[in-house]
N, C-alpha and C. Protein backbone atom coordinates (compact mmCIF):
# COMPACT_ATOMS: atom_id res chain seq x y z
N UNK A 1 48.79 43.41 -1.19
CA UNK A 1 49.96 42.63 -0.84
C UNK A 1 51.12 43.04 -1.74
N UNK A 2 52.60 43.15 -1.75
CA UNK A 2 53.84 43.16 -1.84
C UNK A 2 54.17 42.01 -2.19
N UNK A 3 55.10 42.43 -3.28
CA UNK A 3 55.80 40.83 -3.66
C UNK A 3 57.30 41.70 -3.71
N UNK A 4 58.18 40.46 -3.93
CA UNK A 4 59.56 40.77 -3.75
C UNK A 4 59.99 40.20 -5.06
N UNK A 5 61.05 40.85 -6.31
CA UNK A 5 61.37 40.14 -7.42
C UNK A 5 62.77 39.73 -6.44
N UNK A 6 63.67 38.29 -6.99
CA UNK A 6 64.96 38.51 -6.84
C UNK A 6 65.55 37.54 -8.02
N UNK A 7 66.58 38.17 -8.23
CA UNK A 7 67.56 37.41 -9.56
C UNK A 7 69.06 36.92 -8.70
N UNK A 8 68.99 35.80 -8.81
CA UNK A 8 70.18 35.52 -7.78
C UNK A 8 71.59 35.39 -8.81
N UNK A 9 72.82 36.05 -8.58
CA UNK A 9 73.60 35.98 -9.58
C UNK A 9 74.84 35.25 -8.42
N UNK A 10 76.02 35.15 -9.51
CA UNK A 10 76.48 34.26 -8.78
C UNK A 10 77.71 35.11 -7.58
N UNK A 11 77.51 36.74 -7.93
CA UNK A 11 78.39 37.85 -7.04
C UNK A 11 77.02 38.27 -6.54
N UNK A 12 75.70 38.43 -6.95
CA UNK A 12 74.76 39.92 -6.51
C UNK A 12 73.67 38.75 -6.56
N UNK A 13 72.26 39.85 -5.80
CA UNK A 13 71.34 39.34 -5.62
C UNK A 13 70.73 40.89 -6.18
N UNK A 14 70.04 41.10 -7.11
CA UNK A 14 69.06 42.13 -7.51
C UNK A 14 67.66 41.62 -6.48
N UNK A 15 67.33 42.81 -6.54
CA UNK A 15 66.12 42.60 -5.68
C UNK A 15 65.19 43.83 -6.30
N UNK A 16 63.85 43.16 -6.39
CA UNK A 16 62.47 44.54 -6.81
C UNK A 16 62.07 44.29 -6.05
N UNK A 17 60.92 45.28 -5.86
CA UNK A 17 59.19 45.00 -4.90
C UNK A 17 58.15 45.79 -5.73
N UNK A 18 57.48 45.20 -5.54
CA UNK A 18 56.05 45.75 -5.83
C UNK A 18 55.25 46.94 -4.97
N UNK A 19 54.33 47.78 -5.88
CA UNK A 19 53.70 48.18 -5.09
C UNK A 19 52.75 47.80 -4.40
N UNK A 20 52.02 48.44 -2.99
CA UNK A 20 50.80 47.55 -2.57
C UNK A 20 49.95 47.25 -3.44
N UNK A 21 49.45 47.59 -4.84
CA UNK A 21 48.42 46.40 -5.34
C UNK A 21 48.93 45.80 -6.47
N UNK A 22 50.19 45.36 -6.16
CA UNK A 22 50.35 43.96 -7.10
C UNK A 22 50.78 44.21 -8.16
N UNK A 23 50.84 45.82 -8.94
CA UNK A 23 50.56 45.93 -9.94
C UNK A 23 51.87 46.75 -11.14
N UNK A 24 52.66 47.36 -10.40
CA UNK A 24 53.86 47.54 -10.51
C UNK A 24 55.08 47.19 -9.90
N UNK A 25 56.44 46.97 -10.51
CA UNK A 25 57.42 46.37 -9.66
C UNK A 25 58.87 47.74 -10.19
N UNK A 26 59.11 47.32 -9.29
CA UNK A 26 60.38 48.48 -9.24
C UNK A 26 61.56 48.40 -8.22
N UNK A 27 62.67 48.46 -9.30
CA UNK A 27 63.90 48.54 -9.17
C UNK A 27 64.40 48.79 -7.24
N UNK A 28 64.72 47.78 -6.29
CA UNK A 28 64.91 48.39 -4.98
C UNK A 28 66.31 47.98 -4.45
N UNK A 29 67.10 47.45 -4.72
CA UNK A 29 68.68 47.48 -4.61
C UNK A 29 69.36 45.96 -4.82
N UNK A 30 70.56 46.18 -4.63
CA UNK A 30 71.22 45.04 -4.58
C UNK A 30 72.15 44.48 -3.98
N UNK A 31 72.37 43.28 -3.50
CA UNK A 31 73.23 42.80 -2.34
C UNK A 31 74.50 42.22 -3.07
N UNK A 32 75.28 42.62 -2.76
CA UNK A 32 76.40 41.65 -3.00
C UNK A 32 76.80 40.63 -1.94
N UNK A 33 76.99 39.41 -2.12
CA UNK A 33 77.57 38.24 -1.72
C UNK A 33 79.07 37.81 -2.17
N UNK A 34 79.57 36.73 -1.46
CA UNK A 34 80.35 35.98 -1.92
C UNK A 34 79.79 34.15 -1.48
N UNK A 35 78.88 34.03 -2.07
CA UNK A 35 78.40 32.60 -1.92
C UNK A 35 78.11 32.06 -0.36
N UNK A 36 77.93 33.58 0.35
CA UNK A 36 77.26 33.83 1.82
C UNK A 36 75.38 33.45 2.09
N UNK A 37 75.14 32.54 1.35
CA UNK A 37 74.01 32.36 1.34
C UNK A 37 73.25 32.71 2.50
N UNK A 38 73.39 31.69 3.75
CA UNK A 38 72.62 31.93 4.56
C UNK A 38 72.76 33.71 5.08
N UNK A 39 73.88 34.43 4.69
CA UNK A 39 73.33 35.52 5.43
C UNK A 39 72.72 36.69 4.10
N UNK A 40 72.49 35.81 2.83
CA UNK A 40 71.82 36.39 2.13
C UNK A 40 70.48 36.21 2.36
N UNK A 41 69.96 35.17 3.17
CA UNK A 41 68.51 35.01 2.95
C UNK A 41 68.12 35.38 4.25
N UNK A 42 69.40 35.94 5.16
CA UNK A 42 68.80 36.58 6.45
C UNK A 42 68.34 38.06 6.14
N UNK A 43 69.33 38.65 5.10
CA UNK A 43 69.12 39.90 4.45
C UNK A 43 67.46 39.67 3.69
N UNK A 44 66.94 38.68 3.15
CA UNK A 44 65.81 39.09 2.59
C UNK A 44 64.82 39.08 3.03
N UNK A 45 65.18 38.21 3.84
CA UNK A 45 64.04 37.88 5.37
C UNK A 45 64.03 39.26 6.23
N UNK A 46 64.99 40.04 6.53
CA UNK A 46 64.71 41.19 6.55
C UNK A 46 63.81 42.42 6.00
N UNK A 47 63.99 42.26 4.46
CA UNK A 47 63.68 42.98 3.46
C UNK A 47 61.91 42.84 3.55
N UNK A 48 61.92 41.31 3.64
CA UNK A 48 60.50 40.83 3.98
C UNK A 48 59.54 41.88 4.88
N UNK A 49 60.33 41.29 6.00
CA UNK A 49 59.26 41.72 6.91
C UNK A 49 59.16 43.73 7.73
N UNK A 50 60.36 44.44 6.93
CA UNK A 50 60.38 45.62 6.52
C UNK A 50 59.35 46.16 5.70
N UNK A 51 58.99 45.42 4.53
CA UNK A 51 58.18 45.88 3.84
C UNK A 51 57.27 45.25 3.53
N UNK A 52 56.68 44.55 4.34
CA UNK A 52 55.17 43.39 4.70
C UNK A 52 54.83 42.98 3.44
N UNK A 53 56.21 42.21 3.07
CA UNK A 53 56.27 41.02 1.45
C UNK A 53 55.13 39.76 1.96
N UNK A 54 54.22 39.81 0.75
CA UNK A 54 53.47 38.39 1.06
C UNK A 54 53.75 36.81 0.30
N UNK A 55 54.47 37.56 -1.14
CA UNK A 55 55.50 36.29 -1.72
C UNK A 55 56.15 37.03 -2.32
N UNK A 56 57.09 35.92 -2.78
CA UNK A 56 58.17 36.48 -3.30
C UNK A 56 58.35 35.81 -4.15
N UNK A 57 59.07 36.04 -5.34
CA UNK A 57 59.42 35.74 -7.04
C UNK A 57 61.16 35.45 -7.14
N UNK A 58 61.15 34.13 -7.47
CA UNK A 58 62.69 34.09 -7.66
C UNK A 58 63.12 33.60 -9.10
N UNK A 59 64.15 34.44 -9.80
CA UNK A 59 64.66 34.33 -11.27
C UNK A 59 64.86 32.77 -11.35
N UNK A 60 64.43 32.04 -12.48
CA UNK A 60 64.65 30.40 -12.42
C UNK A 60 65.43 30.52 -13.84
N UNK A 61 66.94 30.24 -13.76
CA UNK A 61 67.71 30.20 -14.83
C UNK A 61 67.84 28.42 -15.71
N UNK A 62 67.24 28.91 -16.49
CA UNK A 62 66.93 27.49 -17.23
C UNK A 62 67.90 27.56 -18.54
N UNK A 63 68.30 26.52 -19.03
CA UNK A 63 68.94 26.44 -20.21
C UNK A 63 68.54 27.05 -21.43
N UNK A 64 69.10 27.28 -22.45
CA UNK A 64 67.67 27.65 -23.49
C UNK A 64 67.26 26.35 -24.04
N UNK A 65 67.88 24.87 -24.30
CA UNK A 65 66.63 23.87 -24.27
C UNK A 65 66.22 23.43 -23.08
N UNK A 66 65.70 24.48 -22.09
CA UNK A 66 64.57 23.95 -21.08
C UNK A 66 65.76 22.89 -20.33
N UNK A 67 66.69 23.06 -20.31
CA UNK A 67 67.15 21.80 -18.88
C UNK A 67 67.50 22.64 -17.84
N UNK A 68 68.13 22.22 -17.30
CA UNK A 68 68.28 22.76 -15.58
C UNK A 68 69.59 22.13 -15.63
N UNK A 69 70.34 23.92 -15.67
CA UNK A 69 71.76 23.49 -15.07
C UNK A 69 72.31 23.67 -14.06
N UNK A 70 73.25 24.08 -13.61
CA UNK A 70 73.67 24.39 -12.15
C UNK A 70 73.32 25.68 -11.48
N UNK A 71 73.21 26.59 -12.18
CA UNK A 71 72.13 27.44 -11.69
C UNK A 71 70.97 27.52 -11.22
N UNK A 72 70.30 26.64 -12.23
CA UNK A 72 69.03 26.40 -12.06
C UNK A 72 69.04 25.68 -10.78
N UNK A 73 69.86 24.71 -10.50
CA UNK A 73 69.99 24.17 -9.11
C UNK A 73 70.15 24.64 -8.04
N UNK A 74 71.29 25.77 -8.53
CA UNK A 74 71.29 26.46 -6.98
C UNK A 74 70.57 27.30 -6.75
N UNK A 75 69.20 27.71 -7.71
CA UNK A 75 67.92 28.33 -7.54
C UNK A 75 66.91 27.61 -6.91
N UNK A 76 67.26 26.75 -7.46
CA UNK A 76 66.00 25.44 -6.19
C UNK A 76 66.69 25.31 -5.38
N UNK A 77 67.28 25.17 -4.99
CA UNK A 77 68.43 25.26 -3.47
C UNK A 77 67.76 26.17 -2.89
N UNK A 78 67.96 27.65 -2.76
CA UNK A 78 67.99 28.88 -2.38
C UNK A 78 66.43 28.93 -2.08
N UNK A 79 65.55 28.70 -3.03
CA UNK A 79 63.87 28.88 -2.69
C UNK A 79 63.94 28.32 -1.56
N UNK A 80 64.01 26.60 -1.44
CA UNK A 80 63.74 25.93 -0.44
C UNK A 80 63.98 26.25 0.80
N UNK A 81 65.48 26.73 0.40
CA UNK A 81 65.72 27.64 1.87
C UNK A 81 65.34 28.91 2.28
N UNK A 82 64.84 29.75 1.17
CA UNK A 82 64.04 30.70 1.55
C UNK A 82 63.05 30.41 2.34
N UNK A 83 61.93 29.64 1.43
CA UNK A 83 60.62 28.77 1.86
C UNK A 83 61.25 28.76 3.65
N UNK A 84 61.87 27.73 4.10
CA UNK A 84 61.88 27.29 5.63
C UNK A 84 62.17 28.63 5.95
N UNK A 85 63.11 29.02 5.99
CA UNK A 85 63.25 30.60 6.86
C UNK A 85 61.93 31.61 7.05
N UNK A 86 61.69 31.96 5.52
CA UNK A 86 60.98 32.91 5.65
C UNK A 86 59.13 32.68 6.06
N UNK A 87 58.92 31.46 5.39
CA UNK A 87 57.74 30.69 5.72
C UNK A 87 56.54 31.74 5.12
N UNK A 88 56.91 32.45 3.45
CA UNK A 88 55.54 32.54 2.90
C UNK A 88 56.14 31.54 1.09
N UNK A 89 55.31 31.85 0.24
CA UNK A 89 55.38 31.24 -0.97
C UNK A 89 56.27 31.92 -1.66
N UNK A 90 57.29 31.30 -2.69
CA UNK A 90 58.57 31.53 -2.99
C UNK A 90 57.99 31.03 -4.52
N UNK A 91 57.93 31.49 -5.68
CA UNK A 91 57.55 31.47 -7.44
C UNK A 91 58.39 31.20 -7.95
N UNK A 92 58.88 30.26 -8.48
CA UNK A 92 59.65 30.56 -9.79
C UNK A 92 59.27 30.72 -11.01
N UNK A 93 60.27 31.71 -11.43
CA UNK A 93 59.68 32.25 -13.16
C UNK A 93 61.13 32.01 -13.88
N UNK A 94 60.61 31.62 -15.01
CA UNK A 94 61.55 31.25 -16.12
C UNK A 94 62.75 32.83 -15.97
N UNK A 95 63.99 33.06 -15.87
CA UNK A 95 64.32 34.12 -16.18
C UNK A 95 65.40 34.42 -17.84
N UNK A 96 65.16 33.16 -18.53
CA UNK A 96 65.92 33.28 -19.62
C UNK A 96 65.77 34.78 -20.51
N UNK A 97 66.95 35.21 -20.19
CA UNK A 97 66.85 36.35 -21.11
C UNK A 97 67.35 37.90 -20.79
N UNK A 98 66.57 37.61 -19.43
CA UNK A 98 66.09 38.95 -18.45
C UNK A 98 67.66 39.80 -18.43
N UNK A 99 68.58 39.17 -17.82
CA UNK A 99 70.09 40.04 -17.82
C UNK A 99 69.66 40.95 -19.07
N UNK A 100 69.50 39.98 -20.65
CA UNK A 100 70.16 41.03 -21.77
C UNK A 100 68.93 41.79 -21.84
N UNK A 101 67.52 41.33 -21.49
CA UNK A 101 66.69 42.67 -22.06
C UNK A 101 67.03 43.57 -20.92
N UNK A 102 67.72 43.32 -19.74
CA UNK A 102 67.77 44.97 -18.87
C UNK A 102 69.08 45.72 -19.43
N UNK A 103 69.96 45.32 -19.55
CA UNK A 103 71.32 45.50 -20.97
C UNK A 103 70.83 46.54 -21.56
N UNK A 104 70.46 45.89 -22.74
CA UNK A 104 69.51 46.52 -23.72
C UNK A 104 68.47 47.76 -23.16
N UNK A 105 67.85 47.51 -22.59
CA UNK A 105 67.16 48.72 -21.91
C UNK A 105 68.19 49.79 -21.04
N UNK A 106 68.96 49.37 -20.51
CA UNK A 106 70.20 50.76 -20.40
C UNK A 106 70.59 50.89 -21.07
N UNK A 107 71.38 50.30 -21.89
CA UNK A 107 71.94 50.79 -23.41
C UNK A 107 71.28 51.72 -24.46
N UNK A 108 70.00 51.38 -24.22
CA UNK A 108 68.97 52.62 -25.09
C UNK A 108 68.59 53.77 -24.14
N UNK A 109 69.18 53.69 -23.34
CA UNK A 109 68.95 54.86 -22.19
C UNK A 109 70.38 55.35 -21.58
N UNK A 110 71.56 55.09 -22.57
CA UNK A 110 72.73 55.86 -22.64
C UNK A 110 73.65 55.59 -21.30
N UNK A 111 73.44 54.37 -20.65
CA UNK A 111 73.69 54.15 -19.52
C UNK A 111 75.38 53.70 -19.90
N UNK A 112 76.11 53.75 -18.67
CA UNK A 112 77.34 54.17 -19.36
C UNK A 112 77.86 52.22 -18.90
N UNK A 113 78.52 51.61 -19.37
CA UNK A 113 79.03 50.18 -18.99
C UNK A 113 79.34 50.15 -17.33
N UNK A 114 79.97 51.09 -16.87
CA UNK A 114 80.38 50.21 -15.76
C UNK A 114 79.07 51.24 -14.80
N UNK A 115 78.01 51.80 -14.98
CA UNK A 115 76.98 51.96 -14.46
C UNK A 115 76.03 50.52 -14.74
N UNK A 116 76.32 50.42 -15.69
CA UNK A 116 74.96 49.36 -15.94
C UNK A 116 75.48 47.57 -15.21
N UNK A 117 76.56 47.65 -15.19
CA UNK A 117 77.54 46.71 -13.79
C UNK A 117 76.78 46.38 -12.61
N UNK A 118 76.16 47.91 -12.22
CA UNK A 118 76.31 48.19 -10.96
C UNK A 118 74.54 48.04 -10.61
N UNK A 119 74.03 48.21 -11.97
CA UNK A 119 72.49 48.07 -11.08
C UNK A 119 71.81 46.81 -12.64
N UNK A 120 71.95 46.16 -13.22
CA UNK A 120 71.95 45.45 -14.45
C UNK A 120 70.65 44.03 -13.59
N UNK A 121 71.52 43.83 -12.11
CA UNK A 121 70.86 42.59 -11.53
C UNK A 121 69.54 43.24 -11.10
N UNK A 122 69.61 44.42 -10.53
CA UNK A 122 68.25 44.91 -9.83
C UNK A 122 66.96 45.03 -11.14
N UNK A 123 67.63 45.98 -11.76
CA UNK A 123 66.77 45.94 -13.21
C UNK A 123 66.11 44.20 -14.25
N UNK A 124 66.98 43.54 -14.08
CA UNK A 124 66.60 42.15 -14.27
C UNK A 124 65.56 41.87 -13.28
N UNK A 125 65.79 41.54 -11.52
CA UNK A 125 64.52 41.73 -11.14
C UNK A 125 63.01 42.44 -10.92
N UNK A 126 63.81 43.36 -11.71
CA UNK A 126 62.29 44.07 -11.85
C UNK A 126 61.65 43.02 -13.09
N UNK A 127 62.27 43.16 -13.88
CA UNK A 127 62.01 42.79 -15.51
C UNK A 127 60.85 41.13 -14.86
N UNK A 128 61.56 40.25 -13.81
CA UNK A 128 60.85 38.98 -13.63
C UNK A 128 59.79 39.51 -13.04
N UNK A 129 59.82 39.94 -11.76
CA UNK A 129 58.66 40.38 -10.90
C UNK A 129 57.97 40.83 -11.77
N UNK A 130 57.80 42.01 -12.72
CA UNK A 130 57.03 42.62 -13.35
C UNK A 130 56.52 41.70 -14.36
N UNK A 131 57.48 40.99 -15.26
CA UNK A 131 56.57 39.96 -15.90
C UNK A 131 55.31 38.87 -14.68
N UNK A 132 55.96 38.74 -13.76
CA UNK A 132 55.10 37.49 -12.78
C UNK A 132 53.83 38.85 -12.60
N UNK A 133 53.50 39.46 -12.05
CA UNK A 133 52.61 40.67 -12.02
C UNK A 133 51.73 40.45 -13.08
N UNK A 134 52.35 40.70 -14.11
CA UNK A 134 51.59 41.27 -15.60
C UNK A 134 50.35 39.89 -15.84
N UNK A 135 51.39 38.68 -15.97
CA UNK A 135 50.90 37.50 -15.67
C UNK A 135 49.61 36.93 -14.95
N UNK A 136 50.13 37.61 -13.63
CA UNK A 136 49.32 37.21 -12.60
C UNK A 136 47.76 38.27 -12.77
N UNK A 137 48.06 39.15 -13.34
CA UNK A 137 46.88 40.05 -13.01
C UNK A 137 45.96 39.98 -14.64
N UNK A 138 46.49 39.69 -15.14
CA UNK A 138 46.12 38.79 -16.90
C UNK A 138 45.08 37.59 -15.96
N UNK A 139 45.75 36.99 -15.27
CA UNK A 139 44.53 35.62 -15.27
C UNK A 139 43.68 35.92 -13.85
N UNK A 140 43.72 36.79 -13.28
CA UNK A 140 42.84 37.71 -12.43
C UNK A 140 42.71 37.25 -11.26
N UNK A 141 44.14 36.90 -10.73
CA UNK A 141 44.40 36.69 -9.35
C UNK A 141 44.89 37.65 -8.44
């Protein structure tokens, strides 16, 4: 099975996938929006069933003391409505952090600023998906 990472930002949607066994995730593009939701989740619902996704992983932006701010809201927003559209299981994973460690990981790989602009969200979803993976295959599901 295929999983789908996505980091929902508040211009882009990074998006990963996995390979068929679960076990690597990698960098697969990114959408830009302008707060076009529904025809962002027609785009993933696409993406879905293009590449026979069985769940999908969505970035859960939490405060750093653990509250839930408006992001975090319009991340539970967005699942739910994933969930009805797409109709498989939708994860959330903590994503505190993820932007600066993919930063940081172009930055040590000489990536130039307004390159790392341009793919920073996709690389973040890898970074979740791949943690949810690592995770998932640690407790041997």
């Amino acid at each position: 099975m295929r999983y789908l990472g996505l980091d929902l930002g508040s211009k882009t949607l990074g998006i990963a996938i996995s390979d068929t066994t679960g076990l690597i995730a990698t960098s697969y593009k990114i959408i830009r929006h302008n707060e076009e939701y529904k025809r962002l989740i027609n785009d993933v619902e696409k993406i879905v069933l293009e590449n026979n996704i069985g769940e999908i992983v969505l970035g859960f932006p939490k405060n750093m003391n653990n509250t839930i701010g408006p992001k975090g809201e319009l991340s539970l927003k967005f699942k739910e409505e994933l969930e009805q559209k797409i109709q498989i299981p939708v994860h959330l994973i903590d994503e505190r952090l993820t932007t600066k460690q993919a930063n940081d990981l172009l930055i040590s790989n000489d990536t130039s600023r307004k390159k790392r602009k341009k793919v920073v969200d996709s690389i973040a979803a890898t970074i979740i998906l791949q943690s949810f993976l690592d995770r998932r295959n640690k407790n041997g599901k």
